[in-house]
Protein backbone atom coordinates (compact mmCIF):
# COMPACT_ATOMS: atom_id res chain seq x y z
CA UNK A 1 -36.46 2.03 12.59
CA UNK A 2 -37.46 0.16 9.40
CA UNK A 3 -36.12 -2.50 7.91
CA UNK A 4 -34.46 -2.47 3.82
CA UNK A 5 -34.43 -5.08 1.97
CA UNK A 6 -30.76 -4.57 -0.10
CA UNK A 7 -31.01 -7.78 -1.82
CA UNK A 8 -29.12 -11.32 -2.13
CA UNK A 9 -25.92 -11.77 -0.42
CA UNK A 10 -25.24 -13.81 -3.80
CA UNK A 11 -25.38 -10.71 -5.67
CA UNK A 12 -23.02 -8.54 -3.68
CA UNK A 13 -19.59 -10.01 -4.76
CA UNK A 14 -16.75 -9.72 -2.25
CA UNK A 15 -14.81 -6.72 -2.44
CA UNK A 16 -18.23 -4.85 -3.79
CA UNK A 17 -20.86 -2.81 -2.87
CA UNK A 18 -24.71 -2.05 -3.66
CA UNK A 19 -25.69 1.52 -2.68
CA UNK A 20 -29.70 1.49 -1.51
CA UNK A 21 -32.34 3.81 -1.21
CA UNK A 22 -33.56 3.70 2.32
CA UNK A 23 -37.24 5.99 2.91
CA UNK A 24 -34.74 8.97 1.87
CA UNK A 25 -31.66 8.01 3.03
CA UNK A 26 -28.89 6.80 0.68
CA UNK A 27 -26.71 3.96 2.35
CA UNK A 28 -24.11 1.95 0.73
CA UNK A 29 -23.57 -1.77 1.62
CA UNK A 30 -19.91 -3.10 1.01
CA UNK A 31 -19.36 -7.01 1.01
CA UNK A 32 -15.47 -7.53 2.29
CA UNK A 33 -14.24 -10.83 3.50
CA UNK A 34 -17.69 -12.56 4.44
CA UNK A 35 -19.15 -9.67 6.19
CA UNK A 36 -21.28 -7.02 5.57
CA UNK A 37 -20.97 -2.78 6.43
CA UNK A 38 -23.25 -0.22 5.36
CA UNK A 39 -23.01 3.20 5.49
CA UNK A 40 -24.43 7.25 4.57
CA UNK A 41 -23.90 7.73 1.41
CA UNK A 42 -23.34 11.34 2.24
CA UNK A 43 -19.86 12.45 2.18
CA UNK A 44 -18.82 15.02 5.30
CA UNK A 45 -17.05 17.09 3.42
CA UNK A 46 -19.35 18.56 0.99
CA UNK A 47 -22.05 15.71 0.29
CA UNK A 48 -20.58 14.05 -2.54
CA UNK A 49 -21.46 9.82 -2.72
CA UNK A 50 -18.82 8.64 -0.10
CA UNK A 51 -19.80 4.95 -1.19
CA UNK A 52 -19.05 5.26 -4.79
CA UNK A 53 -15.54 5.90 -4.83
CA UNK A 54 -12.70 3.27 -4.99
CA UNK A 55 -11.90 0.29 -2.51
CA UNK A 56 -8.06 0.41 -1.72
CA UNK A 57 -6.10 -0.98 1.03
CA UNK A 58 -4.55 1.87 2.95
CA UNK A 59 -1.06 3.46 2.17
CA UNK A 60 1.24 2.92 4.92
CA UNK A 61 4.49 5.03 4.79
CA UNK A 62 7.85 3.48 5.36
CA UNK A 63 9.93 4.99 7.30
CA UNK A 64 13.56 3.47 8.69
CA UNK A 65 15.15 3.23 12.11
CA UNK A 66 16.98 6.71 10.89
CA UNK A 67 14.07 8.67 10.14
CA UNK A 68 14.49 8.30 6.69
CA UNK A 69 11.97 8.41 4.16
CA UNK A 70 11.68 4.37 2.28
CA UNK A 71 8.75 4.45 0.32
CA UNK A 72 5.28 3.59 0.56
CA UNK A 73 3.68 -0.32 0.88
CA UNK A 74 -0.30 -0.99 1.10
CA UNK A 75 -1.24 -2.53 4.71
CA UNK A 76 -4.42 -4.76 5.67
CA UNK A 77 -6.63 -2.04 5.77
CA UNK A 78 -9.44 -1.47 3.34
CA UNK A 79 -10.92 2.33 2.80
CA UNK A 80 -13.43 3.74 0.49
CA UNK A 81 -12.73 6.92 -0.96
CA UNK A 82 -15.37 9.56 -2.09
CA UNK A 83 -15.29 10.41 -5.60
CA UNK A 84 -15.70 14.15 -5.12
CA UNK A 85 -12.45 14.80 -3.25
CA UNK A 86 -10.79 12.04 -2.31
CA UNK A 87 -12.21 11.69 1.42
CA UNK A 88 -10.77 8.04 2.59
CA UNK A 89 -12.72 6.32 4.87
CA UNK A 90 -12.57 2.96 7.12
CA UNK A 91 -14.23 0.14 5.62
CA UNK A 92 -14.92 -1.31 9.52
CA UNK A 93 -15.92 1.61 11.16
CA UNK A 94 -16.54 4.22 8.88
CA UNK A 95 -14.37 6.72 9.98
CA UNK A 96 -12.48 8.95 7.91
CA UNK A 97 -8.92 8.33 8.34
CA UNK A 98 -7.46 11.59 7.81
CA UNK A 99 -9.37 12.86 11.39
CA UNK A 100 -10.70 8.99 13.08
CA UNK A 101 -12.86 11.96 15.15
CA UNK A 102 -15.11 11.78 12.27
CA UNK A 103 -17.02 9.13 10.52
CA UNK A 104 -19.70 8.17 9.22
CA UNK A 105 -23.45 7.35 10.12
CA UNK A 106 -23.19 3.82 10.23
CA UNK A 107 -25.96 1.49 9.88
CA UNK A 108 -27.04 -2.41 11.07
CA UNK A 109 -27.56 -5.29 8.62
CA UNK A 110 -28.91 -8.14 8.87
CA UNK A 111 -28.93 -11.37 7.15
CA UNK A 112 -31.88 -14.01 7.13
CA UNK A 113 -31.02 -16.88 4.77
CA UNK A 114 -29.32 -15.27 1.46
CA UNK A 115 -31.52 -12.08 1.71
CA UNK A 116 -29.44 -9.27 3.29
CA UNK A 117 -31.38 -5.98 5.01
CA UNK A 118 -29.98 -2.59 6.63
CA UNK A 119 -32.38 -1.39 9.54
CA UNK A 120 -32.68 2.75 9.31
């Protein structure tokens, strides 16, 4: 396994993300609340850029002590979501949240002063 350079940490806002070329992998690298996550940038569905999407905190349904139906609230969460169809995934583990069975190919990065790598 290699290491990438993806840049400065400076340069990666929080609540953004840099997508990378990696040998010929494409990985994204999403900055959330100090820490760093980087993922394929190959959708499971059909391939699309899973990185490119949106950043949204997930939808959490509310639902009363009767059963009944309240509304809908946004929780803690954060997911990306692939522009292609909508696949949501886990911003801390990568795994898509409409089957947590699947996720995807995560990848390690490191930090060494401001410069920030991903080793694939």
């Amino acid at each position: 396994m290699a290491e990438w350079l993806v840049g400065k940490a400076s340069d990666i806002k929080d609540g953004d993300r840099k997508v990378v070329t990696a040998g010929k992998r494409e990985i994204g690298v999403f900055h959330k609340d100090g820490a760093f996550y980087a993922y394929s940038n190959t959708c499971l569905h059909q391939g699309g850029p899973a990185c490119e999407g949106v950043m949204i905190a997930n939808v959490i349904d509310i639902i009363n002590p009767d059963r009944t139906y309240e509304g809908q609230t946004f929780g803690d969460k954060t997911h990306f979501v692939c522009p292609w169809h909508g696949w949501e995934y886990d911003l801390k583990t990568g795994e898509m949240v409409g089957d947590r069975k699947q996720k995807l190919r995560k990848y390690e990065v490191l930090k060494r002063g401001d410069d920030i790598y991903v080793v694939a």
